[in-house]
Protein backbone atom coordinates (compact mmCIF):
# COMPACT_ATOMS: atom_id res chain seq x y z
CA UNK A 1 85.22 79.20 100.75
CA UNK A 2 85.16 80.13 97.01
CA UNK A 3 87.06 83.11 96.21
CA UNK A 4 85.76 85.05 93.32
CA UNK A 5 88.05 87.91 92.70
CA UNK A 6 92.25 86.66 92.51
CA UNK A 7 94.45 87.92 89.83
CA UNK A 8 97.07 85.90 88.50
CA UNK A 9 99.51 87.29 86.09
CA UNK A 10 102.62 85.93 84.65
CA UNK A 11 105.33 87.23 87.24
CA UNK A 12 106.97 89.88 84.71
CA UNK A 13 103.15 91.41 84.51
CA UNK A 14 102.82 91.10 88.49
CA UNK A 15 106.69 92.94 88.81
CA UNK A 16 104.93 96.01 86.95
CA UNK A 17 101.88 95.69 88.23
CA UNK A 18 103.59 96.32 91.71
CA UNK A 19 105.91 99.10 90.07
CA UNK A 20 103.00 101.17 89.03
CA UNK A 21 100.78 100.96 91.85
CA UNK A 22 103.43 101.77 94.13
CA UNK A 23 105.16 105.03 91.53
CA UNK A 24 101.44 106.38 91.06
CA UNK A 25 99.65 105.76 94.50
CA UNK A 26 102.35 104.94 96.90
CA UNK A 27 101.27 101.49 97.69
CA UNK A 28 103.15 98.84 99.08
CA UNK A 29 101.22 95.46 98.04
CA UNK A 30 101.79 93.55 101.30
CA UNK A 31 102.38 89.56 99.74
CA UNK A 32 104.42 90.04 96.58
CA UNK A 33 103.47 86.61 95.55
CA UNK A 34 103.79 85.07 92.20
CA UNK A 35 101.23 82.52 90.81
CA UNK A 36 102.25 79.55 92.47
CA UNK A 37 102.67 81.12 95.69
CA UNK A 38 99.26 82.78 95.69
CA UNK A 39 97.97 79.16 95.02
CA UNK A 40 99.59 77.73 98.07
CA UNK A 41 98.75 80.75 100.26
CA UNK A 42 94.65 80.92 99.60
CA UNK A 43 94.57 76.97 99.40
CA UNK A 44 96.05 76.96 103.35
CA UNK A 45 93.21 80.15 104.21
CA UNK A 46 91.03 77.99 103.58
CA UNK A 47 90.31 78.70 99.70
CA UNK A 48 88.40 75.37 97.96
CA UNK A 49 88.24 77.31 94.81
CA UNK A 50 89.98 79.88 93.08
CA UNK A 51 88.37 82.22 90.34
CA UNK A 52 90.91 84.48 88.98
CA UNK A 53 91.45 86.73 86.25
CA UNK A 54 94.22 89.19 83.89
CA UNK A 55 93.23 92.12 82.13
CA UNK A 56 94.80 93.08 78.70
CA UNK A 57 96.17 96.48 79.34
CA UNK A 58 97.08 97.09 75.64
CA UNK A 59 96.61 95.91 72.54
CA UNK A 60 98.60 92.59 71.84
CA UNK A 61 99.02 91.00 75.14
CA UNK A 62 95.62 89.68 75.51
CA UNK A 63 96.33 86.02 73.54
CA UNK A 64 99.71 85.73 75.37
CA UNK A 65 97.64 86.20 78.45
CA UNK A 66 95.10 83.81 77.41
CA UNK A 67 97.82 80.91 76.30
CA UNK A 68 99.40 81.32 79.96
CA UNK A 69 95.80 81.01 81.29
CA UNK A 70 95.48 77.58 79.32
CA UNK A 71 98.36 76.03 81.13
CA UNK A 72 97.94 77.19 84.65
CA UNK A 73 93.86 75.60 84.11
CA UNK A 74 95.56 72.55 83.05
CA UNK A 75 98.37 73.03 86.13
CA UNK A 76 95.95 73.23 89.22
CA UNK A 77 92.37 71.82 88.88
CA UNK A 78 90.41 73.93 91.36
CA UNK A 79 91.23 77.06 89.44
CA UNK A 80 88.55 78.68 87.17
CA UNK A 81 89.01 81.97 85.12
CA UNK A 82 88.24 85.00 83.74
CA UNK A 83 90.61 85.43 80.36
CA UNK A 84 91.87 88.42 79.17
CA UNK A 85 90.35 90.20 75.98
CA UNK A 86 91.33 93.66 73.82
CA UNK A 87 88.92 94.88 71.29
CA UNK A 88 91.82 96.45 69.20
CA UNK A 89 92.83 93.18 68.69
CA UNK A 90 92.21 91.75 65.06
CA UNK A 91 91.77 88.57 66.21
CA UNK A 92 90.13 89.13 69.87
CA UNK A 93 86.71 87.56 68.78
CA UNK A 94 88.22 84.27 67.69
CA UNK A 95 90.76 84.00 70.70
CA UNK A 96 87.37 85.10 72.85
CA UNK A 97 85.39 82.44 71.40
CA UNK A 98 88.67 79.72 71.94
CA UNK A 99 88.76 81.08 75.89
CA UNK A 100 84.53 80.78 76.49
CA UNK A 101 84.62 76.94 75.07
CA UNK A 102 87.36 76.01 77.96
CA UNK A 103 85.14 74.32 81.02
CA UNK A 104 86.82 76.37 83.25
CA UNK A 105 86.72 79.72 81.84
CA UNK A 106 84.36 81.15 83.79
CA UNK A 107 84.21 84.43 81.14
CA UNK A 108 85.94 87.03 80.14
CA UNK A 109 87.20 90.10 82.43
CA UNK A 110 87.38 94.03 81.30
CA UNK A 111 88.85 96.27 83.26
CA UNK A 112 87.65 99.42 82.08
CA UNK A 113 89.74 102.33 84.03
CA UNK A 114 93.13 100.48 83.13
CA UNK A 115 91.88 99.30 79.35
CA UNK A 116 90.27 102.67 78.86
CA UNK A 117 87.46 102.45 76.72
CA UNK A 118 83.63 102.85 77.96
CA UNK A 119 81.22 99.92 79.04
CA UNK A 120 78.70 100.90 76.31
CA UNK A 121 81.31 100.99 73.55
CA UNK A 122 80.32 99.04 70.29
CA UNK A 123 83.37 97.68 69.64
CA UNK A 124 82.31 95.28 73.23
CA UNK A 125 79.07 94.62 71.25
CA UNK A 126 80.28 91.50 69.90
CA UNK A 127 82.25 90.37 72.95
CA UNK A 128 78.74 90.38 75.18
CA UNK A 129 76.58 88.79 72.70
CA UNK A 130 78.92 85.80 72.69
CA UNK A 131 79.44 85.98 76.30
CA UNK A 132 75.27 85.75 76.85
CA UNK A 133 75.32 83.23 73.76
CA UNK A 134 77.56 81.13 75.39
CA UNK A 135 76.14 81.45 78.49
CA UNK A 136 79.59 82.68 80.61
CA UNK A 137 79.61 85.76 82.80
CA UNK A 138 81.84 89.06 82.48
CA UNK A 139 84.06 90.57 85.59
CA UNK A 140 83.60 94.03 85.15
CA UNK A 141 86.11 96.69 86.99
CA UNK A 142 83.29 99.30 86.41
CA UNK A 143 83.28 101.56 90.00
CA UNK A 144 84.92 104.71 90.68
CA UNK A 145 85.91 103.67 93.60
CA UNK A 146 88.92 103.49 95.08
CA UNK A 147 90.24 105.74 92.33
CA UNK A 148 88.22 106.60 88.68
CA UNK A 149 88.87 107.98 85.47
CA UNK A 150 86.07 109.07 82.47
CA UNK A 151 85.70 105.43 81.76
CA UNK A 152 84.23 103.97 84.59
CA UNK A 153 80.64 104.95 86.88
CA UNK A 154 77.24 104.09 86.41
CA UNK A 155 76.12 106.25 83.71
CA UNK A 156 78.13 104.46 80.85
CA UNK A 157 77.39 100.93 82.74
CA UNK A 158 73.38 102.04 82.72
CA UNK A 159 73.32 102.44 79.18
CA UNK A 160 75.19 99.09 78.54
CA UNK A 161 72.42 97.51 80.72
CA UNK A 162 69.58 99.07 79.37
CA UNK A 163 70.79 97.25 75.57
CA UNK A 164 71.69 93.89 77.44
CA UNK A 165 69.24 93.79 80.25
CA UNK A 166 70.40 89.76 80.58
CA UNK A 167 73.80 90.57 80.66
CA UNK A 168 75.66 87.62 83.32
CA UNK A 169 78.11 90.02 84.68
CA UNK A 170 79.76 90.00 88.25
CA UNK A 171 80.46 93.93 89.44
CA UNK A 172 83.99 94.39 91.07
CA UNK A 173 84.17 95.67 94.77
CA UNK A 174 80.15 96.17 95.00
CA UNK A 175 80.32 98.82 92.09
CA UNK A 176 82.19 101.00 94.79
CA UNK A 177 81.82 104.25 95.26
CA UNK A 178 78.40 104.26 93.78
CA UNK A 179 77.80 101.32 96.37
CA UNK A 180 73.88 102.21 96.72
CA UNK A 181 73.39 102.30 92.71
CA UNK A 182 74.91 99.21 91.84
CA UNK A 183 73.19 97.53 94.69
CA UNK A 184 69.71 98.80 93.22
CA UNK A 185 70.43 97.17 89.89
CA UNK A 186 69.90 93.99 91.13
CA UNK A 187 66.03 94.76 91.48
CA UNK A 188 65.95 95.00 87.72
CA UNK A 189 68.58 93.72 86.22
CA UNK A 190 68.49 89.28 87.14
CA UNK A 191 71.94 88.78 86.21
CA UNK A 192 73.97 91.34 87.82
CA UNK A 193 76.00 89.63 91.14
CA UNK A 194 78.58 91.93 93.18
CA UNK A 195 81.55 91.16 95.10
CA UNK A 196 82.99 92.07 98.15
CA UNK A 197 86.60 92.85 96.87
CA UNK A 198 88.01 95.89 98.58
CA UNK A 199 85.57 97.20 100.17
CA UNK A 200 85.43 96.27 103.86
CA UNK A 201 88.63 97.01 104.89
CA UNK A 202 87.36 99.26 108.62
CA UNK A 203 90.33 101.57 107.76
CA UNK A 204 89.52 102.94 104.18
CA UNK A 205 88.04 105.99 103.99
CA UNK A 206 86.16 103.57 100.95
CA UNK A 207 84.49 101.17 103.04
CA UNK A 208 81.05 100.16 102.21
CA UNK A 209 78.81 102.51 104.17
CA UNK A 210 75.36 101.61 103.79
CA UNK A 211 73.19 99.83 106.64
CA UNK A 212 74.52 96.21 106.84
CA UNK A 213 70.46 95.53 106.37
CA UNK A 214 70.99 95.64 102.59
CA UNK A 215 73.86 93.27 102.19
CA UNK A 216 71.22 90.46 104.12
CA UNK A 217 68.57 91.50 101.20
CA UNK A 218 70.60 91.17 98.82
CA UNK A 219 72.51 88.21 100.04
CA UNK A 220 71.93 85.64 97.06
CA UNK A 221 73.77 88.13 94.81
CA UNK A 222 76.42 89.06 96.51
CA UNK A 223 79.75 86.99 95.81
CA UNK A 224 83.34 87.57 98.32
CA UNK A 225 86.04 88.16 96.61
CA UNK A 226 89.52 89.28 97.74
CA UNK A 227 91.42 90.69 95.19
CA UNK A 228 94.18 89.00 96.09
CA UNK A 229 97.08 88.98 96.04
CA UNK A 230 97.28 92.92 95.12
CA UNK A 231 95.98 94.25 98.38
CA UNK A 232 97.67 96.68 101.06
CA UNK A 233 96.50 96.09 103.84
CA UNK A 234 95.70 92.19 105.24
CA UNK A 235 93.16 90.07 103.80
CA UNK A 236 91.46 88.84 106.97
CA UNK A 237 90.86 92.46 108.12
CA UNK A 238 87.64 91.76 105.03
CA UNK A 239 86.90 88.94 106.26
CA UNK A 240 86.49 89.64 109.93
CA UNK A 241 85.17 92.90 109.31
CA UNK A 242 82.00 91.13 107.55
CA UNK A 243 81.75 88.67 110.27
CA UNK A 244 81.44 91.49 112.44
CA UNK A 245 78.28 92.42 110.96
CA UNK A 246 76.63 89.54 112.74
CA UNK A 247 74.11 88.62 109.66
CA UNK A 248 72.43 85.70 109.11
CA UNK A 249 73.89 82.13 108.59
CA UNK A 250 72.53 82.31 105.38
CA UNK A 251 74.07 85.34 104.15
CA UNK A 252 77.71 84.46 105.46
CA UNK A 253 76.83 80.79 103.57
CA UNK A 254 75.60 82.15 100.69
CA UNK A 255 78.71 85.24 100.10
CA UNK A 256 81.45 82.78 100.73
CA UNK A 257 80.58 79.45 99.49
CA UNK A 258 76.76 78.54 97.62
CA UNK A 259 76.48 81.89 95.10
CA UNK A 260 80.12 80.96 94.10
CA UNK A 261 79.38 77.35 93.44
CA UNK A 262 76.49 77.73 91.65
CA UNK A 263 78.00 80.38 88.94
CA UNK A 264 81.52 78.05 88.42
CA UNK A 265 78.81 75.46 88.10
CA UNK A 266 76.74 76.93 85.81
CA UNK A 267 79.98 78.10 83.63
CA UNK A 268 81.89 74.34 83.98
């Protein structure tokens, strides 16, 4: 399988990654695993290819983010990535541009909760026209779900879309909470793939709750994803829970393996 959604941090960024989520939402992240360990752990579950990303929480981290990036690419070949970008930064579009003309930089990732600024923001303008010019794809933390602030939902993201309408972006845990939305913008927007991190875990109260029918229509946009390794709760409980859903061959073949390979394709 391809998995589309890993972060991989340097381990002093994953040690207060782990502080914080536990000090403001009193979680536990079950495999405190740095880089090299996550590696070894998804490549023996089965994991052909990794797609990972880092976010730059602040300004001034996102180059020293983006020069680790560089060496773990050249470390383990069946990694690709999302880099890191800050539009504060006074030299983000030139470190941007560096990051896109990598083979295996699969785009650029915003987190927009954590970074706080709003999808439609101008001072992105720039970032996305390079990102469609150079014909990579965005990861976009855009959802409310599990937990939102001002900067995230579908109203900001809706007016992004409506002034990039081609915009090659993949939506974080299926645009969660606004699940049915999100889905919906695929009928318009050609672009636009989801993925499945976080959101078919049986025991959240945020588990995708639609009819399973709409996942198997919208199968050749849907991408699984993990999150890993900064989950709670185990990874196969995703995994099995979508198998559960007895869908199509097609659909479990197309979410795990052929939508991946033909978007790390299309960005080598």
């Amino acid at each position: 399988m391809i998995d589309f959604h890993v972060h991989l941090f340097p381990n002093n960024i994953f040690d207060a990654i782990w502080r914080t989520l536990n000090k403001q939402y009193g979680i536990t992240i079950l495999h405190q695993y740095y880089y090299r360990q996550c590696i070894e752990y998804l490549a023996a579950h089965n994991v052909h290819y990794i797609v990972y990303s880092n976010y730059a929480h602040k300004k001034g981290v996102a180059q020293w983010f983006n020069t680790w990036n560089k060496g773990i690419l050249n470390e383990f070949e069946n990694l690709y990535c999302f880099g890191a970008y800050h539009p504060d930064d006074e030299n983000a579009l030139t470190y941007a541009q560096e990051m896109l003309s990598i083979q295996r930089v699969a785009g650029i990732k915003l987190h927009y909760m954590v970074q706080q600024f709003y999808p439609d923001d101008e001072r992105l303008f720039p970032l996305y026209e390079m990102v469609i010019d150079k014909k990579k794809r965005l990861l976009l933390h855009v959802g409310t779900g599990p937990v939102g602030n001002e900067f995230v939902g579908m109203k900001r993201f809706s007016n992004l879309m409506k002034r990039y309408p081609n915009l090659p972006a993949n939506i974080a845990h299926m645009g969660g909470l606004e699940y049915r939305e999100f889905l919906q913008l695929l009928d318009v927007y050609p672009n636009l793939y989801l993925d499945t991190s976080f959101t078919f875990w049986p025991q959240t109260p945020w588990c995708f709750d639609l009819d399973a029918s709409l996942l198997e229509k919208y199968r050749d946009r849907i991408l699984y994803g993990s999150d890993f390794p900064n989950i709670f709760l185990p990874r196969d409980d995703e995994i099995n829970y979508l198998r559960k859903l007895n869908l199509s061959d097609d659909f479990y073949n197309k979410i795990f393996w052929n939508n991946g390979v033909k978007l790390i394709m299309g960005a080598a």
